[in-house]
Every structure is written in C-alpha cells, then in structure tokens.
PDB file of N, CA and C in Angstrom:
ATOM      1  N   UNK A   1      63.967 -98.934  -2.253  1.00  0.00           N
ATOM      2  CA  UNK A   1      64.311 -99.808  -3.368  1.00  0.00           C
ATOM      3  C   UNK A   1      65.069 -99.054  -4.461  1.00  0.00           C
ATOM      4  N   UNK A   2      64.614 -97.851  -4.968  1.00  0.00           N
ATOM      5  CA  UNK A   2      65.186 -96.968  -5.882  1.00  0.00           C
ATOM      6  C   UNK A   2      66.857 -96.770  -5.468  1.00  0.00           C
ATOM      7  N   UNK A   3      67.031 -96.689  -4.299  1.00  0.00           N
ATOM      8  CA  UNK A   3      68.448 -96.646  -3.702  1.00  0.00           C
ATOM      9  C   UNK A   3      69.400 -97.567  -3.915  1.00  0.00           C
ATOM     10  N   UNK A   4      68.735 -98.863  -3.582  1.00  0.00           N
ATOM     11  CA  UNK A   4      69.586 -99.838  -3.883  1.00  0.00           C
ATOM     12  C   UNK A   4      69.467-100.308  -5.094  1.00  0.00           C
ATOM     13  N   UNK A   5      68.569 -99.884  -6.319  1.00  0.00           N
ATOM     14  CA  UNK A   5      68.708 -99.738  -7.864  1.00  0.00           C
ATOM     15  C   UNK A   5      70.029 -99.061  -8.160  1.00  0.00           C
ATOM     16  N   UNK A   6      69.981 -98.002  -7.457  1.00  0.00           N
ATOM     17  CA  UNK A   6      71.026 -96.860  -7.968  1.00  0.00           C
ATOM     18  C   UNK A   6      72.629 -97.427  -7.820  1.00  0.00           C
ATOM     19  N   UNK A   7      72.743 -98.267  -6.541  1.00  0.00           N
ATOM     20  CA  UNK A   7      73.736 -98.531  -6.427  1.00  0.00           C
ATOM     21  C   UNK A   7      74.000 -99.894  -6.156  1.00  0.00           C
ATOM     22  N   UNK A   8      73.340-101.006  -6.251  1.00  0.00           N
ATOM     23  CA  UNK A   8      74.024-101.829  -7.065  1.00  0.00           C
ATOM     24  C   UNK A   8      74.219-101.350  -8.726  1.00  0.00           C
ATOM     25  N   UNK A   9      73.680-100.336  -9.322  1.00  0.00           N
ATOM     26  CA  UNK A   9      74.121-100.315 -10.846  1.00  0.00           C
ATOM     27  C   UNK A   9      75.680 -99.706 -10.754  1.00  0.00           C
ATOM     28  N   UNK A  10      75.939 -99.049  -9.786  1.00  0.00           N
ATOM     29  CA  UNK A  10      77.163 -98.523 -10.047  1.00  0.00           C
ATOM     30  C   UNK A  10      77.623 -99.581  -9.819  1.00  0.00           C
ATOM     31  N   UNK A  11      77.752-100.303  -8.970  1.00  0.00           N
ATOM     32  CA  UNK A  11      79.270-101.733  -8.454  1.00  0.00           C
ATOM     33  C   UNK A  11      78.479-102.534  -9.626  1.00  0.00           C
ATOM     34  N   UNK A  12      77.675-103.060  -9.971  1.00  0.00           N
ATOM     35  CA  UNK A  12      77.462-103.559 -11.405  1.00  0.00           C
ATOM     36  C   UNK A  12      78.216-103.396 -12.672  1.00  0.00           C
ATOM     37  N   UNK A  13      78.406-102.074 -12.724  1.00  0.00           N
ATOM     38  CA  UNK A  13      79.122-101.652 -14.091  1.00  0.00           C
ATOM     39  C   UNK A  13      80.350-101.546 -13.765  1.00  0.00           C
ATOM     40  N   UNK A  14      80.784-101.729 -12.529  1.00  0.00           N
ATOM     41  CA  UNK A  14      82.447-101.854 -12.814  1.00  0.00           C
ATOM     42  C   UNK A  14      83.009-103.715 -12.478  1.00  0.00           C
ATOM     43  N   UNK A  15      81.713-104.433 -12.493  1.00  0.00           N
ATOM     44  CA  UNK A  15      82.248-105.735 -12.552  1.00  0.00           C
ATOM     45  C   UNK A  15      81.877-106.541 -11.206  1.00  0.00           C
ATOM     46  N   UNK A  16      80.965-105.593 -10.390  1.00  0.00           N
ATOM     47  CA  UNK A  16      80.956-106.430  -9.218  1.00  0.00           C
ATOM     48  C   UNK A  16      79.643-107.673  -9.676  1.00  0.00           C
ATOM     49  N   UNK A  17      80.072-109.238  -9.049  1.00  0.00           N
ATOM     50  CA  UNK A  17      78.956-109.854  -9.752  1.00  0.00           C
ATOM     51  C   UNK A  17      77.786-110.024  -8.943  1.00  0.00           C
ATOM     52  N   UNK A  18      78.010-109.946  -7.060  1.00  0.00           N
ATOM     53  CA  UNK A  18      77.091-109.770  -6.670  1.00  0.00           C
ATOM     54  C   UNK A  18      76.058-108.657  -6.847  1.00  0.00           C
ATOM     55  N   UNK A  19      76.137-107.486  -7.334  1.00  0.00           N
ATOM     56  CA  UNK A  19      75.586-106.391  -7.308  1.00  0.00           C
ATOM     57  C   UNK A  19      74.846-106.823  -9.157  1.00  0.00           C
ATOM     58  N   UNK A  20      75.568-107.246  -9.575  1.00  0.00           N
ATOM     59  CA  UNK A  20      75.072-107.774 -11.100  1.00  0.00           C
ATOM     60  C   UNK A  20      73.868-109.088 -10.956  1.00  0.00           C
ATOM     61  N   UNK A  21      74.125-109.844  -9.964  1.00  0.00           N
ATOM     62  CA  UNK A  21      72.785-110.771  -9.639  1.00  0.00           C
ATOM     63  C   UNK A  21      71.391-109.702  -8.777  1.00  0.00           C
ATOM     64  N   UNK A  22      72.363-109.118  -8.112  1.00  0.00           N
ATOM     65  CA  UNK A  22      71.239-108.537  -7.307  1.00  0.00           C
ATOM     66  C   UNK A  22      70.344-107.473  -8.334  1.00  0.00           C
ATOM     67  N   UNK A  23      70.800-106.250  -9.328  1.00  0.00           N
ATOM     68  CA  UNK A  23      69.966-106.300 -10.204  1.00  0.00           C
ATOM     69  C   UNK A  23      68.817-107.359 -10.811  1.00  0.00           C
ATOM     70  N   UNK A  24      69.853-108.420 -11.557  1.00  0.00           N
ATOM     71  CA  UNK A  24      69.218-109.274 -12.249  1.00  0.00           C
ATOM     72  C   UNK A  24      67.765-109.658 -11.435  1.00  0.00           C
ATOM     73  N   UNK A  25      67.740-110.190 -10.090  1.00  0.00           N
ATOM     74  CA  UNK A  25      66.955-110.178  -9.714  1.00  0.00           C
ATOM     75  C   UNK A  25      66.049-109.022  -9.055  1.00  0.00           C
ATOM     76  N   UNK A  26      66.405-107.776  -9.319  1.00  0.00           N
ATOM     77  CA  UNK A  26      65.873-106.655  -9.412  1.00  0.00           C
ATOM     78  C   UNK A  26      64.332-106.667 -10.710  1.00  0.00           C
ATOM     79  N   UNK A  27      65.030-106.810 -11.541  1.00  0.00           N
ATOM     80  CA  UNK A  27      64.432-106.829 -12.943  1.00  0.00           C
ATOM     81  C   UNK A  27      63.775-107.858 -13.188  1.00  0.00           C
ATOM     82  N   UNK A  28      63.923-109.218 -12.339  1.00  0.00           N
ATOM     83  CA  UNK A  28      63.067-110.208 -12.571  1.00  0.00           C
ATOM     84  C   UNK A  28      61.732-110.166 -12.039  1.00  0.00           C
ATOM     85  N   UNK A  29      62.152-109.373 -10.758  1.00  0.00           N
ATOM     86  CA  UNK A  29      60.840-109.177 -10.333  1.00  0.00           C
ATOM     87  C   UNK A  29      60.212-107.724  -9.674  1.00  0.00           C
ATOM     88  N   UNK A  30      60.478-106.845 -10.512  1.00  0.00           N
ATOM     89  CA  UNK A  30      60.124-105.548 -10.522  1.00  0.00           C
ATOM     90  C   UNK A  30      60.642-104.909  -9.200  1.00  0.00           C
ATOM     91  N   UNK A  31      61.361-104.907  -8.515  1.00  0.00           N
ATOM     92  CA  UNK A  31      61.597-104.666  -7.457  1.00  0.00           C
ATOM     93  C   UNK A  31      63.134-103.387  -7.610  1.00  0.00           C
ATOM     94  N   UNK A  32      62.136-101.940  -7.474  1.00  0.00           N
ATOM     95  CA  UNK A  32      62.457-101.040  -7.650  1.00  0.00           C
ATOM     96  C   UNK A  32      62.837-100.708  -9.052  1.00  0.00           C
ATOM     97  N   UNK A  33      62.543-100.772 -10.043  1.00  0.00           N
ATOM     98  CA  UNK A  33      62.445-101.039 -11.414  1.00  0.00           C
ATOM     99  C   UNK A  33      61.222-101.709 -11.873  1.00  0.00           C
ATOM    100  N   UNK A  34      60.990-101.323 -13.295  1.00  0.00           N
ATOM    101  CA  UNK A  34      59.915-102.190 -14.142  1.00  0.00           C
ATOM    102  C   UNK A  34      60.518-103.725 -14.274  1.00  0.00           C
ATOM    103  N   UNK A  35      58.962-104.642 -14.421  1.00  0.00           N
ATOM    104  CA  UNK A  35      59.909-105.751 -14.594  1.00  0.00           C
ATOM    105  C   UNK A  35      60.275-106.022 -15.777  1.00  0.00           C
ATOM    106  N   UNK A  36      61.382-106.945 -15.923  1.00  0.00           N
ATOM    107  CA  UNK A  36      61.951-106.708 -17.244  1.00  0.00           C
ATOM    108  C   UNK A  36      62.701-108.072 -17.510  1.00  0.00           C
ATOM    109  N   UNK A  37      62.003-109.275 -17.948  1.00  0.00           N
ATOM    110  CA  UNK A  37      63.050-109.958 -17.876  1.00  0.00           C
ATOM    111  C   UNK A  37      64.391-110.194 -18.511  1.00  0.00           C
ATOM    112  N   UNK A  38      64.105-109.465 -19.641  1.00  0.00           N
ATOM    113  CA  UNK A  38      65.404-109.683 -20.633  1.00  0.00           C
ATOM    114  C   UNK A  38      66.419-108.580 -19.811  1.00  0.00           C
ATOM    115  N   UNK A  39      66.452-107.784 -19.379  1.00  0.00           N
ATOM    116  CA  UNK A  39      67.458-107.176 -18.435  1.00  0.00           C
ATOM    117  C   UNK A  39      67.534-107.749 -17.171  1.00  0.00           C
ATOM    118  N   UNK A  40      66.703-108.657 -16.827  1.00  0.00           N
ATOM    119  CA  UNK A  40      67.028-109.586 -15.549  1.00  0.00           C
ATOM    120  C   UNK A  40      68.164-110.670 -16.045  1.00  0.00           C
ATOM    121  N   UNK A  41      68.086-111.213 -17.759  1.00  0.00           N
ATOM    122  CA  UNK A  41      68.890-112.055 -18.227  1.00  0.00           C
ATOM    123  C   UNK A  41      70.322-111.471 -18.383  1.00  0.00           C
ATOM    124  N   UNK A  42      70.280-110.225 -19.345  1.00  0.00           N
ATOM    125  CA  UNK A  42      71.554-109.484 -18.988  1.00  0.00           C
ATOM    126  C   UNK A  42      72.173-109.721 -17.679  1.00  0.00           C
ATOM    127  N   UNK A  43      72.241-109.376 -16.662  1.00  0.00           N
ATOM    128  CA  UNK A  43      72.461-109.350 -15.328  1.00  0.00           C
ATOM    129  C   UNK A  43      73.089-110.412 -14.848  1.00  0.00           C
ATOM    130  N   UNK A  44      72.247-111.435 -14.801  1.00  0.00           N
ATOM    131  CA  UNK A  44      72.414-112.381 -14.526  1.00  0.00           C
ATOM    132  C   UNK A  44      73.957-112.970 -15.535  1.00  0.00           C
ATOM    133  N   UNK A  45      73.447-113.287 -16.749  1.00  0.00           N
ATOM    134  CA  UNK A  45      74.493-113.294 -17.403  1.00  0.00           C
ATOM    135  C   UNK A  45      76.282-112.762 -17.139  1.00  0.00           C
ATOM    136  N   UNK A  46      76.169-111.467 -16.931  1.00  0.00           N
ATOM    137  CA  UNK A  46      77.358-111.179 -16.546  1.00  0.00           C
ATOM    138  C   UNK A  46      78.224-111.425 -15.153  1.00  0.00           C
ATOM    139  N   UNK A  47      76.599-111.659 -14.477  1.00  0.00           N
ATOM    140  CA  UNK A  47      77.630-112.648 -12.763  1.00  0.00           C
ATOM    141  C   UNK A  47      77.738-114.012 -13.258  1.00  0.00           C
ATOM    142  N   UNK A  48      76.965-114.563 -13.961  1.00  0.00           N
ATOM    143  CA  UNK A  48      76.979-116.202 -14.396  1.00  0.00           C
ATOM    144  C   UNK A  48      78.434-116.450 -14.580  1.00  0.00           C
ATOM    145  N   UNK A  49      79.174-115.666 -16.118  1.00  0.00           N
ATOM    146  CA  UNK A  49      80.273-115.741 -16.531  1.00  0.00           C
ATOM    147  C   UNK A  49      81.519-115.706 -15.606  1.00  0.00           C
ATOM    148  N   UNK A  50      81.039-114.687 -14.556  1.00  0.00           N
ATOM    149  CA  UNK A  50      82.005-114.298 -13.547  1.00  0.00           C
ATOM    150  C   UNK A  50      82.154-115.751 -12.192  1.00  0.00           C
ATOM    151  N   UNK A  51      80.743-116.800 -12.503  1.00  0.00           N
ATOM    152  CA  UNK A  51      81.190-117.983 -11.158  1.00  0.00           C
ATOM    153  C   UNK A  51      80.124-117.543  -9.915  1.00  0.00           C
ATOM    154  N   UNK A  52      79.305-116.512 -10.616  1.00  0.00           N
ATOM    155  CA  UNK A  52      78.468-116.455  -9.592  1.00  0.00           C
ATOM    156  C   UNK A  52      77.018-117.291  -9.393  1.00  0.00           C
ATOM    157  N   UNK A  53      77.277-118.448  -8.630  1.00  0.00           N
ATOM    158  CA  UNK A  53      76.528-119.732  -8.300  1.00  0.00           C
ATOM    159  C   UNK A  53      74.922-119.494  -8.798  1.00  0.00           C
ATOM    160  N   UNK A  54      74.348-118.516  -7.976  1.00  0.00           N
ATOM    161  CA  UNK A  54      73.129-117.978  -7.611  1.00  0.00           C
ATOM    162  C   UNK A  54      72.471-117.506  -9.002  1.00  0.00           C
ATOM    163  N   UNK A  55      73.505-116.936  -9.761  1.00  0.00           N
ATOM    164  CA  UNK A  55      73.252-116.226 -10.953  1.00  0.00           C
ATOM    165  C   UNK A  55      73.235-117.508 -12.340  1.00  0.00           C
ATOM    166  N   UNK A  56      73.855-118.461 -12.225  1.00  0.00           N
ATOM    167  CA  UNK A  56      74.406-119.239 -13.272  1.00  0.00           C
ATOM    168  C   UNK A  56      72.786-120.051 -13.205  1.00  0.00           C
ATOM    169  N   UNK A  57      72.036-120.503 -11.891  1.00  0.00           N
ATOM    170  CA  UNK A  57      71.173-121.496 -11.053  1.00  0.00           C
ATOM    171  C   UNK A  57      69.979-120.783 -12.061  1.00  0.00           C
ATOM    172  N   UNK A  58      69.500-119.069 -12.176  1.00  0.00           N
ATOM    173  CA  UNK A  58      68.565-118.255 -12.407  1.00  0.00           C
ATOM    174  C   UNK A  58      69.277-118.455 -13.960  1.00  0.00           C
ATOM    175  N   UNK A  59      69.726-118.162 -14.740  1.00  0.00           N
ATOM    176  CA  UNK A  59      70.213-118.366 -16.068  1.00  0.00           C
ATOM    177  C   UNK A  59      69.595-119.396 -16.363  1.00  0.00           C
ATOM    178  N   UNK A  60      69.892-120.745 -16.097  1.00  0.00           N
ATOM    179  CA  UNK A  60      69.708-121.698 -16.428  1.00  0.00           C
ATOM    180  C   UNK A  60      68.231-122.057 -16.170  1.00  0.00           C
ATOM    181  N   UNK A  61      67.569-121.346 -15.304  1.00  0.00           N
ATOM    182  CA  UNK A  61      66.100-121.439 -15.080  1.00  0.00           C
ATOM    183  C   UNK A  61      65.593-120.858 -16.647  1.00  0.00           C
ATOM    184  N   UNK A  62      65.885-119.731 -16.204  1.00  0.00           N
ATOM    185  CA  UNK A  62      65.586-118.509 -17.354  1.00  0.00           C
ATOM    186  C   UNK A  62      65.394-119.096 -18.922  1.00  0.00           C
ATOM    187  N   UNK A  63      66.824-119.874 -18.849  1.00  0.00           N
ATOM    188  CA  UNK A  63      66.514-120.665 -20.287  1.00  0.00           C
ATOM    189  C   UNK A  63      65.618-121.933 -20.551  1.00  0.00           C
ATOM    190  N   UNK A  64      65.530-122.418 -19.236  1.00  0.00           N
ATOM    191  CA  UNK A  64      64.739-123.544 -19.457  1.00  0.00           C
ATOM    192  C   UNK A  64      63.289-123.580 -19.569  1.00  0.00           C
ATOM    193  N   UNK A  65      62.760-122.323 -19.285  1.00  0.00           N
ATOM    194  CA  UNK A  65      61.656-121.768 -19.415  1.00  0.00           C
ATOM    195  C   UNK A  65      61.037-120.747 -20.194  1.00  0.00           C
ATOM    196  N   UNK A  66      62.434-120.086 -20.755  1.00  0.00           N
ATOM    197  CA  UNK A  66      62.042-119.505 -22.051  1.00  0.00           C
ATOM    198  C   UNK A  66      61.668-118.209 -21.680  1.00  0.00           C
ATOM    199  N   UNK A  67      62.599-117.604 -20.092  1.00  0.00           N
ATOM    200  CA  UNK A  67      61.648-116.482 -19.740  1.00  0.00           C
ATOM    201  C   UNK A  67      62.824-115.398 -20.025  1.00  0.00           C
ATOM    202  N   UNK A  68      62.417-114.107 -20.769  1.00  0.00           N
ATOM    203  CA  UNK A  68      63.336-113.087 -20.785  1.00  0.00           C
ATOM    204  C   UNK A  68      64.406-113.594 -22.248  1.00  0.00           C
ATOM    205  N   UNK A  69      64.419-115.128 -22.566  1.00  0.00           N
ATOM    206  CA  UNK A  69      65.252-115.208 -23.754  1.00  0.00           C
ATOM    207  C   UNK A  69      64.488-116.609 -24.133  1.00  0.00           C
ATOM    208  N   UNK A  70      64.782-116.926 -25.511  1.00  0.00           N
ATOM    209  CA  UNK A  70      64.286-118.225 -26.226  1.00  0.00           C
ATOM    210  C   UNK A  70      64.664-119.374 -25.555  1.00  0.00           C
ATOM    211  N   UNK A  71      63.406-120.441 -24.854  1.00  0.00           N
ATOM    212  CA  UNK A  71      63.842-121.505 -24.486  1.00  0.00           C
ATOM    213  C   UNK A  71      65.111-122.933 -25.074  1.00  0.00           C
ATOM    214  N   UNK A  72      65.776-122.560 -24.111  1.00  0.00           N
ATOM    215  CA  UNK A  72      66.894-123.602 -24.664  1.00  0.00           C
ATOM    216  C   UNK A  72      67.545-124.879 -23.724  1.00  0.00           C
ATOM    217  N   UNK A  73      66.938-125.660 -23.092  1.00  0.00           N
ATOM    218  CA  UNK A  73      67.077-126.756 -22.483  1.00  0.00           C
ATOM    219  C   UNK A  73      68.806-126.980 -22.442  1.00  0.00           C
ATOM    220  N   UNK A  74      69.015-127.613 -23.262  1.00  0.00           N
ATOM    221  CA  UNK A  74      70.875-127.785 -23.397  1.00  0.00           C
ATOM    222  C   UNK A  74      71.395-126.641 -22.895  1.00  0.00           C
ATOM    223  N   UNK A  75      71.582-125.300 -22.913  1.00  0.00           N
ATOM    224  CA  UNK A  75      71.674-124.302 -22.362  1.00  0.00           C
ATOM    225  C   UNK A  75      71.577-124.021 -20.214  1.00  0.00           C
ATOM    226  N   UNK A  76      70.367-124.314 -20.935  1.00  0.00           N
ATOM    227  CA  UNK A  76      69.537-124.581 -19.220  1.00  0.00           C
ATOM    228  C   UNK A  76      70.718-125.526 -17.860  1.00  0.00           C
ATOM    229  N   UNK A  77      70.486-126.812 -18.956  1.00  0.00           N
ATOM    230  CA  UNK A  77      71.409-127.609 -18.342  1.00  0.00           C
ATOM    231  C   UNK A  77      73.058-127.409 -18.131  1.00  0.00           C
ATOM    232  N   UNK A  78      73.820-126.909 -19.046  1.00  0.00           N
ATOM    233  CA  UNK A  78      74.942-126.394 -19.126  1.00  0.00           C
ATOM    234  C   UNK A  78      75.104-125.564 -17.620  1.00  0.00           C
ATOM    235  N   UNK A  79      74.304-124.458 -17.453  1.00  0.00           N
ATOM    236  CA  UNK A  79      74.376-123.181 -16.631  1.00  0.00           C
ATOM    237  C   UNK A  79      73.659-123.988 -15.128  1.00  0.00           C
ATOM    238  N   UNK A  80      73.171-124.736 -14.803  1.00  0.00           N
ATOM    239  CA  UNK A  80      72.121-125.356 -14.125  1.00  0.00           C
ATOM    240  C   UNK A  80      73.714-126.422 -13.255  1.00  0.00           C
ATOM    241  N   UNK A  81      74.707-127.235 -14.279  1.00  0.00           N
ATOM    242  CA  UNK A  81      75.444-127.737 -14.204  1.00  0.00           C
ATOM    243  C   UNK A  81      76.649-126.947 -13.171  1.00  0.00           C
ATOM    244  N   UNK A  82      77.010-125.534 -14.341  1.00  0.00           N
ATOM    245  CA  UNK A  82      78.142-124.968 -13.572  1.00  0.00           C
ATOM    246  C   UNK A  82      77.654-124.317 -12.247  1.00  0.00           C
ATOM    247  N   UNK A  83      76.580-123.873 -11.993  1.00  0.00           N
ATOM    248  CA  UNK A  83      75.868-123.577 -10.438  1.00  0.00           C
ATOM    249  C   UNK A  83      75.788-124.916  -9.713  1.00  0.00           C
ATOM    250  N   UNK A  84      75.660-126.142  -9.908  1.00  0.00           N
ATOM    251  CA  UNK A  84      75.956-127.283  -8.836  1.00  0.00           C
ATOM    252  C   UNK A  84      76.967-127.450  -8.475  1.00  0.00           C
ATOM    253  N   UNK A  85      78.244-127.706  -9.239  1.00  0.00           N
ATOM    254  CA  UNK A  85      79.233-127.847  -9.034  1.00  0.00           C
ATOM    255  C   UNK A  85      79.943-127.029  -7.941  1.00  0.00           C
ATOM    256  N   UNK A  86      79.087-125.746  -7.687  1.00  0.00           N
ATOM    257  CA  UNK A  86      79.125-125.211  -6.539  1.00  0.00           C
ATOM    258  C   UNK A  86      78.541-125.183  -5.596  1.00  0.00           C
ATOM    259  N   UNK A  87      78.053-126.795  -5.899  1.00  0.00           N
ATOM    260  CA  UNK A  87      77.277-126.809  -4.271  1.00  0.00           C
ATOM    261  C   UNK A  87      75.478-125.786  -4.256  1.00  0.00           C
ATOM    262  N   UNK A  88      75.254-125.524  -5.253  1.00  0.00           N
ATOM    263  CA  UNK A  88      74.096-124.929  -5.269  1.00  0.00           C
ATOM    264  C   UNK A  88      72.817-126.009  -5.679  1.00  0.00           C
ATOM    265  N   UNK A  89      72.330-126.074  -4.596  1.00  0.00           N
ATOM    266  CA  UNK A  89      71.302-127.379  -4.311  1.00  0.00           C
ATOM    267  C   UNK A  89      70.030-127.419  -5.398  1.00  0.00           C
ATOM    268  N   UNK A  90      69.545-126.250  -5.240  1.00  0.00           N
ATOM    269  CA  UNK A  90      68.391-126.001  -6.124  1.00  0.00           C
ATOM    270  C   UNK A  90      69.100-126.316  -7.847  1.00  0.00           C
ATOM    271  N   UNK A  91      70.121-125.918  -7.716  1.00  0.00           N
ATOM    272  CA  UNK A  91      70.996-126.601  -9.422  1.00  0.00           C
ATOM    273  C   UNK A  91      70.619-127.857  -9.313  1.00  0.00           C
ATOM    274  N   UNK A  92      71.323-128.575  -8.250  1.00  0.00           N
ATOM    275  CA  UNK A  92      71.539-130.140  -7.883  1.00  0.00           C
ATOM    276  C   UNK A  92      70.298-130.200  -8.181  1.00  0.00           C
ATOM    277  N   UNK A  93      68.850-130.126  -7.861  1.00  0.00           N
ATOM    278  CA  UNK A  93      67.948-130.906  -8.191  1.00  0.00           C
ATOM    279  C   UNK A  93      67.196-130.816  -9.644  1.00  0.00           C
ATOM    280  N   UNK A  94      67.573-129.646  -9.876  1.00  0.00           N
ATOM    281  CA  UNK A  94      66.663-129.493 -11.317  1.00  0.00           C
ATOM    282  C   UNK A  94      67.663-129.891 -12.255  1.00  0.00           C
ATOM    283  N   UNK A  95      68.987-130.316 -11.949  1.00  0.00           N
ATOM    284  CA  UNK A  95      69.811-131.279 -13.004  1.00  0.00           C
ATOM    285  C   UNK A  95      69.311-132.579 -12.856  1.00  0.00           C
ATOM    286  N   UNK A  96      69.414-133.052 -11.541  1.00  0.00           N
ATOM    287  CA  UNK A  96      68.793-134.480 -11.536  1.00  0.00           C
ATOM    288  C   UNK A  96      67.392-134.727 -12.264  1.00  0.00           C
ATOM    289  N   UNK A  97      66.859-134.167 -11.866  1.00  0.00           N
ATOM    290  CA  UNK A  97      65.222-133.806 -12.722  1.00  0.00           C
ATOM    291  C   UNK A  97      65.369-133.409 -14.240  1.00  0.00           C
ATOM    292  N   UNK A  98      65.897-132.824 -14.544  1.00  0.00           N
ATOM    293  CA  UNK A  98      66.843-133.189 -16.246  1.00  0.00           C
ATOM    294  C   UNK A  98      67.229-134.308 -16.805  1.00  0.00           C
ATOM    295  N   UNK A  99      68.434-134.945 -16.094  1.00  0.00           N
ATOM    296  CA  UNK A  99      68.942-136.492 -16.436  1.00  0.00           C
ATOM    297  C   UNK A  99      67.715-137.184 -16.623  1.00  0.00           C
ATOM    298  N   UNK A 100      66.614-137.342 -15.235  1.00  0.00           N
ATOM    299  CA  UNK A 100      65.719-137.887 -15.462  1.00  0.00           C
ATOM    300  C   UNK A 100      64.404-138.051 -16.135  1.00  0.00           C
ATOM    301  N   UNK A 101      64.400-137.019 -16.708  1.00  0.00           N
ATOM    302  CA  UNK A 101      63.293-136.482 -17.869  1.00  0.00           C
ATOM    303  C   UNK A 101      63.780-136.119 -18.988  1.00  0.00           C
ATOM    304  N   UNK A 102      65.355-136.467 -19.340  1.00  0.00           N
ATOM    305  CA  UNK A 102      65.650-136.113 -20.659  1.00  0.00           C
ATOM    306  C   UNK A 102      65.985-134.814 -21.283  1.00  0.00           C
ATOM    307  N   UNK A 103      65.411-133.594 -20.544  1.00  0.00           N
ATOM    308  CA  UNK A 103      65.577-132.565 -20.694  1.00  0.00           C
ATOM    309  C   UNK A 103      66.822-131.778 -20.922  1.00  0.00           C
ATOM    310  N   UNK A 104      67.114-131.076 -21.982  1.00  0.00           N
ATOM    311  CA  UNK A 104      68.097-131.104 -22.934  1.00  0.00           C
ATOM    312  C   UNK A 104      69.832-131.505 -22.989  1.00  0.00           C
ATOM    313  N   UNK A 105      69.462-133.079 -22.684  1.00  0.00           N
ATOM    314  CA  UNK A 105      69.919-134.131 -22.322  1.00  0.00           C
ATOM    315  C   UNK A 105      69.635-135.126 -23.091  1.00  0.00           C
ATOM    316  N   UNK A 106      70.305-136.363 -22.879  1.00  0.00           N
ATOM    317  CA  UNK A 106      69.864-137.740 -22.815  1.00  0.00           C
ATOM    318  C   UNK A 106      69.490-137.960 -21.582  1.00  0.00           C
ATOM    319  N   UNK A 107      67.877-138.946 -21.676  1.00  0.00           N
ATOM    320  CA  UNK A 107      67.897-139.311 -20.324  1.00  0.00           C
ATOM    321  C   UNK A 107      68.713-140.499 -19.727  1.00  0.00           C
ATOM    322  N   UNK A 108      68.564-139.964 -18.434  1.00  0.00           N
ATOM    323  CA  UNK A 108      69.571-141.330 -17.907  1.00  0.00           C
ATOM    324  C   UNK A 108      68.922-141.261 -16.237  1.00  0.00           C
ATOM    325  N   UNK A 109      67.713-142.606 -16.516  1.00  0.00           N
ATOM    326  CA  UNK A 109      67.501-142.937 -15.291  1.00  0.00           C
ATOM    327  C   UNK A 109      68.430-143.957 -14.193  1.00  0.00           C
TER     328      UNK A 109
END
C-alpha cells in the first residue's frame, strides 16, 4: 500500500486525475496512509475539476454529508449532477433521491 501511496502522489502532483482520485480515496479510507478526510476532499477535488466522474460522485457525497468539509447540500447536488451526466449511476440515483426529498434543491416529485 505504502508503494502505491508513493506513486500515485507523484502522477498526482503533476495533474494526473486518476492517480488524484485514487489518493483521495486513499485518505478516505486509511488505506496506506492515516485516514484523513479533508485530504481525501483535496484529492478528490482536483480530479473533480479535471471531469473525473468517480471523483466529482465522492465530492458530492462528501458534501452532502458533511464529511472531511462543512455540509453543503446545493454543493452536493451541483458535483452529484456533473458525475451523472457522465453516466455515473450511483450520481443518477442520489440526484433523483435529491429532486425527491428536496435536498439542496427544490423538490420535485
């Protein structure tokens, strides 16, 4: 695990975004590192920006739950949004489950 800490951080820091999710979820769940969520949010963050589906899906969790950064629903949904649009299913449902509970949204059953 320490290995692949070491080097996804290098392709991380020069922009790679898979290696920037794969941290993120390094740090989310201690896996070869302390856990850490606010450096799981970093991470994530910088593949999010970059279009990385997987990463935008965990952001938008992250905020909607308030884990690693201050819960922010509208946020949640925003990032939750741009990961469906790519076809990322687990987005697709916890948006629908948004619309339908209002969640930092209007609802719209």
């Amino acid at each position: 695990e320490r290995c692949a800490v070491e080097w996804n951080t290098k392709a991380a820091k020069q922009g790679n975004a898979d290696a920037q999710y794969n941290l993120g979820v390094m740090y989310d769940n201690g896996q070869g590192v302390a856990k850490d969520e606010r450096r799981a949010v970093e991470w994530y963050t910088k593949a999010a920006k970059q279009g990385h589906a997987k990463a935008q899906y965990n952001l938008g969790f992250a905020y909607m739950y308030g884990q690693g950064l201050a819960k922010d629903e509208r946020r949640a949904v925003e990032w939750y949004t741009k990961a469906a649009k790519q076809g990322h299913a687990k987005a697709q449902y916890n948006l629908g489950f948004a619309y339908m509970y209002g969640q930092g949204l209007a609802k719209d059953e």
